[in-house]
Protein backbone atom coordinates (compact mmCIF):
# COMPACT_ATOMS: atom_id res chain seq x y z
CA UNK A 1 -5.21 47.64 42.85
CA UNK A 2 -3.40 50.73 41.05
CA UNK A 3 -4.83 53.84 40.77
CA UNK A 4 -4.36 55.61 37.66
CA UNK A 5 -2.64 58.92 38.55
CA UNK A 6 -2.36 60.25 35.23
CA UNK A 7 -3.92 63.94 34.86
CA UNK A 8 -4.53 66.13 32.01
CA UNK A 9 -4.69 69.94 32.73
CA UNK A 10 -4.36 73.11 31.03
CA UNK A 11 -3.91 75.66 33.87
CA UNK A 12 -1.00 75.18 34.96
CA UNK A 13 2.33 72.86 34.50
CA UNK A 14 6.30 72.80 35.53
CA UNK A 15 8.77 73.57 32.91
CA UNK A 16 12.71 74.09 32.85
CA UNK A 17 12.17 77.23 33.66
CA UNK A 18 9.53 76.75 36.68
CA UNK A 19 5.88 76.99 37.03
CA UNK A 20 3.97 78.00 34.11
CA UNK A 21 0.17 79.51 35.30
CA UNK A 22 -2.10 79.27 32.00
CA UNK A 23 1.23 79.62 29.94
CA UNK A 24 2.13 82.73 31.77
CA UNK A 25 5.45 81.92 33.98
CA UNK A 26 4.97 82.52 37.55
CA UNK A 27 7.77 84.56 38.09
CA UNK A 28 6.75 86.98 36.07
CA UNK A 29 3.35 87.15 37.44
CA UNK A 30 5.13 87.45 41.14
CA UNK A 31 6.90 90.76 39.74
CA UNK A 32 4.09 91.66 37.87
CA UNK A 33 0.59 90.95 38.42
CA UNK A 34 -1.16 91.22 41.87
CA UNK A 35 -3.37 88.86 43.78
CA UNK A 36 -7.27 89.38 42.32
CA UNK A 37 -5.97 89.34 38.90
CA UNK A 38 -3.62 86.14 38.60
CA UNK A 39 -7.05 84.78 40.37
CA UNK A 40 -9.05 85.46 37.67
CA UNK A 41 -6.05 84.45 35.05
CA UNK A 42 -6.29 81.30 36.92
CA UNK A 43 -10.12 80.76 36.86
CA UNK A 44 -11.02 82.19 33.22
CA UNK A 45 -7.70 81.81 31.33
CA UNK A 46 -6.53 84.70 30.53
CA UNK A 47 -5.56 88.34 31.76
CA UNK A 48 -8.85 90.34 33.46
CA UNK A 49 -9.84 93.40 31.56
CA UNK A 50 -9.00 96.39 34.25
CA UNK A 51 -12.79 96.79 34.56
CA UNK A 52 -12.94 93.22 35.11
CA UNK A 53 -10.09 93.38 37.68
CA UNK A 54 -12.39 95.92 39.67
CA UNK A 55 -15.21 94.16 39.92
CA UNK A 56 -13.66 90.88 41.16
CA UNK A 57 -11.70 93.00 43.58
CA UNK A 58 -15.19 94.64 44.72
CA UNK A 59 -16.83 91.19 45.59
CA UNK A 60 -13.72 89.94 47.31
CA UNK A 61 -13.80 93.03 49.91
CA UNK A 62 -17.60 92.59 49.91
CA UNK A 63 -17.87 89.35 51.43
CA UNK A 64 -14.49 89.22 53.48
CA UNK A 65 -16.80 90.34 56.83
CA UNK A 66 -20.34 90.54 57.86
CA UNK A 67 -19.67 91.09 62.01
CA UNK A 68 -18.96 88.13 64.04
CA UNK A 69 -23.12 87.26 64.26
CA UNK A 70 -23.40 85.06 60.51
CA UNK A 71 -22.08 81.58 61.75
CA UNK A 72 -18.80 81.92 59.11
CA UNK A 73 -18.12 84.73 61.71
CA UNK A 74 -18.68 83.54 65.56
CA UNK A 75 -17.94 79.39 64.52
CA UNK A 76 -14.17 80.09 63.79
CA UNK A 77 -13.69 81.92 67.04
CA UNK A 78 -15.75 79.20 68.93
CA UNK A 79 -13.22 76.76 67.67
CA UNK A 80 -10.48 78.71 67.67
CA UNK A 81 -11.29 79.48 71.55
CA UNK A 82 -11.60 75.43 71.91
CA UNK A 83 -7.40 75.79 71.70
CA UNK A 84 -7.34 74.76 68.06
CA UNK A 85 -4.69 76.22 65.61
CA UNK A 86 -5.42 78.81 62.74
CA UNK A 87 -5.93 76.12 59.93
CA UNK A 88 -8.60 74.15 61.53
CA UNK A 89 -10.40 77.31 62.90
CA UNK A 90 -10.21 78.76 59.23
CA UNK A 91 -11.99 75.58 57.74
CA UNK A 92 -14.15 75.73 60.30
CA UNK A 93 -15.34 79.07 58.70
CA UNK A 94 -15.92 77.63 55.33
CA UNK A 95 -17.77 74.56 56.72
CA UNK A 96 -20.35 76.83 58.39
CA UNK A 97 -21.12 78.56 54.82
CA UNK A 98 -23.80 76.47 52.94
CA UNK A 99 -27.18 77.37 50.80
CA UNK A 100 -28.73 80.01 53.46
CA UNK A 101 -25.74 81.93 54.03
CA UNK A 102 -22.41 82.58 51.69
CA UNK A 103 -23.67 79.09 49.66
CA UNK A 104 -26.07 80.22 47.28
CA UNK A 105 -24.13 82.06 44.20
CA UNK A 106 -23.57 78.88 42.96
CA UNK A 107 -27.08 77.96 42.85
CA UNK A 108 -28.44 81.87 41.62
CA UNK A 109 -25.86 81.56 38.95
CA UNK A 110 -27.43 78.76 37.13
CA UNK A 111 -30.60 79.71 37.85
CA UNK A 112 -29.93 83.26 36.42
CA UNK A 113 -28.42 81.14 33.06
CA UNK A 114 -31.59 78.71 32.69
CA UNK A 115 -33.37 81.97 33.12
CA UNK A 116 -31.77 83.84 30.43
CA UNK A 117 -32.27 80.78 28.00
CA UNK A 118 -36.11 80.66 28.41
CA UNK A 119 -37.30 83.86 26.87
CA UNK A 120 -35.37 86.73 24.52
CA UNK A 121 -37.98 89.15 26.53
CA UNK A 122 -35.82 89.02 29.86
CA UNK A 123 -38.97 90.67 31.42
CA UNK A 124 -40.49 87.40 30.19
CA UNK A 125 -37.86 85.21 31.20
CA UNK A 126 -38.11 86.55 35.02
CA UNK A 127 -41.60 86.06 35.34
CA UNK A 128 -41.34 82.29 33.91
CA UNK A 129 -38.25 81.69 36.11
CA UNK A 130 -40.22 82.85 39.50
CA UNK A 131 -43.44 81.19 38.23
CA UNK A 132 -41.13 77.66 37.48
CA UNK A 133 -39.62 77.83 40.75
CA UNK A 134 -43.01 78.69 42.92
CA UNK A 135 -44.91 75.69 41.16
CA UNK A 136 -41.51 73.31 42.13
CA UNK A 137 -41.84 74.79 45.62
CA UNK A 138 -38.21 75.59 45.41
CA UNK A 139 -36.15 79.22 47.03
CA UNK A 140 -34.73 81.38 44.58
CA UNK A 141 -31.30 81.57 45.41
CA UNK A 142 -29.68 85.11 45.91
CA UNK A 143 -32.78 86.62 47.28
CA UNK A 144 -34.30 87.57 50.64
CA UNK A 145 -31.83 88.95 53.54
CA UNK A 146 -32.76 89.04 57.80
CA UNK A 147 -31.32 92.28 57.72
CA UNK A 148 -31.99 94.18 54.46
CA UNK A 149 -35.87 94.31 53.67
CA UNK A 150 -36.02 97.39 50.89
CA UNK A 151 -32.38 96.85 49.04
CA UNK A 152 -28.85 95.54 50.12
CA UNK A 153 -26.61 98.33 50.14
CA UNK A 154 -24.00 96.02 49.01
CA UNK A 155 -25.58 94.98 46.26
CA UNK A 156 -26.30 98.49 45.61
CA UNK A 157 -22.83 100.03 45.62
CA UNK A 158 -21.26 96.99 43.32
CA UNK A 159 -23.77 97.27 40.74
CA UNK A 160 -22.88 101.25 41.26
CA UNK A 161 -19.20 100.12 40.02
CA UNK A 162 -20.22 97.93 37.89
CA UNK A 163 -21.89 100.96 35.63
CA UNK A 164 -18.90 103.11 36.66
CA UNK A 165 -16.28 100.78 34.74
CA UNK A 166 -19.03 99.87 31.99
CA UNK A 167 -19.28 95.96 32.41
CA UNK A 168 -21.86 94.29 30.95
CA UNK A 169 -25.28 94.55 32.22
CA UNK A 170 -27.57 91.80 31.07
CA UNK A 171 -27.50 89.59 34.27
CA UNK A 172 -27.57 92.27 36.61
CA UNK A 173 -30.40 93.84 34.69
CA UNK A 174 -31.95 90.04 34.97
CA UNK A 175 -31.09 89.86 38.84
CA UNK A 176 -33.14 92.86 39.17
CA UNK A 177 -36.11 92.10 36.68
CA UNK A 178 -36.37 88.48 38.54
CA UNK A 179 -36.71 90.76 42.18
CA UNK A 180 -39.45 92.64 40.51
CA UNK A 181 -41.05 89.86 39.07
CA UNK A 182 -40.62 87.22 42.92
CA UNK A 183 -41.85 91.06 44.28
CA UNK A 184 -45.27 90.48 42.23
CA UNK A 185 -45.65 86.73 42.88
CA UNK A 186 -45.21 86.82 46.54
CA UNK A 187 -46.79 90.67 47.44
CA UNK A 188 -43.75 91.04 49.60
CA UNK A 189 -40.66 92.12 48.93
CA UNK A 190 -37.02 89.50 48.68
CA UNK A 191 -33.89 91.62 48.33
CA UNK A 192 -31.76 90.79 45.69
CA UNK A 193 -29.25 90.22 47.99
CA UNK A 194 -25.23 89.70 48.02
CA UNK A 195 -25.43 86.23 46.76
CA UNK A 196 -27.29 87.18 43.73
CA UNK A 197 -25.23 90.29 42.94
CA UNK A 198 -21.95 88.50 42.86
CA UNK A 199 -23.72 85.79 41.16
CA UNK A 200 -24.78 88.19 38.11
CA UNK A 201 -21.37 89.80 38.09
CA UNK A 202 -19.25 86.74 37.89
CA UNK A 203 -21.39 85.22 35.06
CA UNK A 204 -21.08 88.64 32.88
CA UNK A 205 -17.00 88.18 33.33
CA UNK A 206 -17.13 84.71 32.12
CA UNK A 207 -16.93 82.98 35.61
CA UNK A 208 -17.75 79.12 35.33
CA UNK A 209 -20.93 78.82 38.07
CA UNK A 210 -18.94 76.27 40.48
CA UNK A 211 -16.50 78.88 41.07
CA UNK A 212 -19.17 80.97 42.68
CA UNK A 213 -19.52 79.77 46.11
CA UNK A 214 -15.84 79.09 46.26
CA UNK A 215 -15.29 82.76 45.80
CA UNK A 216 -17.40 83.77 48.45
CA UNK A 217 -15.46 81.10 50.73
CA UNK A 218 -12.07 82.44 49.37
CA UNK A 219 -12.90 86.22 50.94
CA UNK A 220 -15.04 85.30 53.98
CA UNK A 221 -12.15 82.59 55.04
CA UNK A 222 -9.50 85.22 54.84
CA UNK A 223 -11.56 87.82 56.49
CA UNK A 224 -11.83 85.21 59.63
CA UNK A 225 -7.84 85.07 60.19
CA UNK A 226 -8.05 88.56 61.80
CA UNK A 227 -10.76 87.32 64.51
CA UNK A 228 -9.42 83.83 64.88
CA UNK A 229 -5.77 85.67 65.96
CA UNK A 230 -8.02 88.08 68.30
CA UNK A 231 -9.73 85.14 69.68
CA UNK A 232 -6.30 83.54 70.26
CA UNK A 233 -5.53 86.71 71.97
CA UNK A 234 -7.57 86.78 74.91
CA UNK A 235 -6.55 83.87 76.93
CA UNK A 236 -10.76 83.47 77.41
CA UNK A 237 -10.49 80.01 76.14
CA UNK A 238 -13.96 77.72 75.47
CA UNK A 239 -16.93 79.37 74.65
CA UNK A 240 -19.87 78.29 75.83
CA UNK A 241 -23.56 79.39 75.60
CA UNK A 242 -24.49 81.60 78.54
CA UNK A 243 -27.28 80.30 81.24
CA UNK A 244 -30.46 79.99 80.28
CA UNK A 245 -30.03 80.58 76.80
CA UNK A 246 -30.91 76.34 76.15
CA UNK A 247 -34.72 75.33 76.69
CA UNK A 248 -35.89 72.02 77.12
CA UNK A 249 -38.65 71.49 74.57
């Protein structure tokens, strides 16, 4: 049988004159542009605004490391200690991301956009979106931390840059009305946490929702190169769970 290998794609294509990235020629972006902007040329199609460029900058650096305790931290040097090379151990970072940890923006972004489409009173719309997912039984993605039980100070300090450069506000400002709202559902407290933040962020910049996730991924599996080459550096090779610390149930 032959497989039809035919694609159609408008980001990017070869010319004459080389590689051309969403029409813009890649040699020119090499002399010109930096990394966190010819990302989001890539993604959204055309140049970020330099308020945009911030932002996307400021989510990179806040998910690139959490400490080696999240599993995208201490898996990669548990394989990496097993004698495998830097590309496995990296993938091995982005394989231990999923819905409870680093996997959720994908999720909080489309909830955040079926939120904003049920009500023009976004006080409205919160309460309908926490009351919709509480009778389905389902987690609101992007909120609720181990760590952080009054307010993620991550969260805190991009939405602080966010005002600074004078992005839009109307999913952050929904992010935080939905917290309030889950806040009076449950009588507890769920942080709007990371996930939700850069979930909010990346749809006011015009960020298609399956990018979201793939972000996080992008920053947290470049953050692990550093500890995979210090794991590779101490010659203590294969980890293995101390004595004791496995009960038979």
């Amino acid at each position: 049988m032959v497989q039809d290998l035919t694609f159609k794609t408008a980001i990017s294509h070869q010319t004459k004159e080389g590689l051309m990235l969403r029409n813009s020629p890649l040699t020119e972006l090499i002399q010109e542009s930096d990394f966190v902007s010819t990302l989001f040329l890539s993604l959204v199609g055309r140049k970020p605004k330099s308020n945009e460029k911030r932002i996307l900058n400021a989510i990179l650096i806040s998910a690139i490391d959490h400490g080696i305790e999240p599993a995208s931290g201490f898996v990669p040097r548990v394989v990496a200690a097993s004698g495998n090379d830097m590309l496995p151990s990296m993938a091995s970072a982005l394989l231990a991301l999923g819905p409870y940890h680093g996997g959720a923006i994908t999720n909080c972004m489309n909830m955040l956009l079926e939120a904003n489409a049920l009500n023009e009173d976004k006080e409205k719309a919160a309460r309908e979106i926490v009351v919709n997912y509480s009778e389905k039984k389902l987690r609101l993605p992007g909120f609720g931390h181990p760590h952080y039980k009054v307010e993620d100070p991550r969260t805190k300090q991009l939405f602080a840059i966010a005002r600074e450069v004078g992005v839009p506000l109307e999913f952050p400002s929904l992010a935080q009305m939905i917290e309030l709202a889950l806040e009076d559902n449950l009588n507890r407290k769920l942080v709007l946490n990371i996930d939700g933040a850069i979930a909010s962020l990346l749809l006011t910049m015009g960020i298609a929702p399956q990018a979201g996730n793939a972000l996080f991924g992008l920053a947290r599996v470049a953050g692990c190169i550093s500890h995979i080459i210090e794991e590779q550096s101490t010659g203590d090779w294969v980890r293995r769970l101390p004595e004791g610390s496995v009960e038979k149930i």
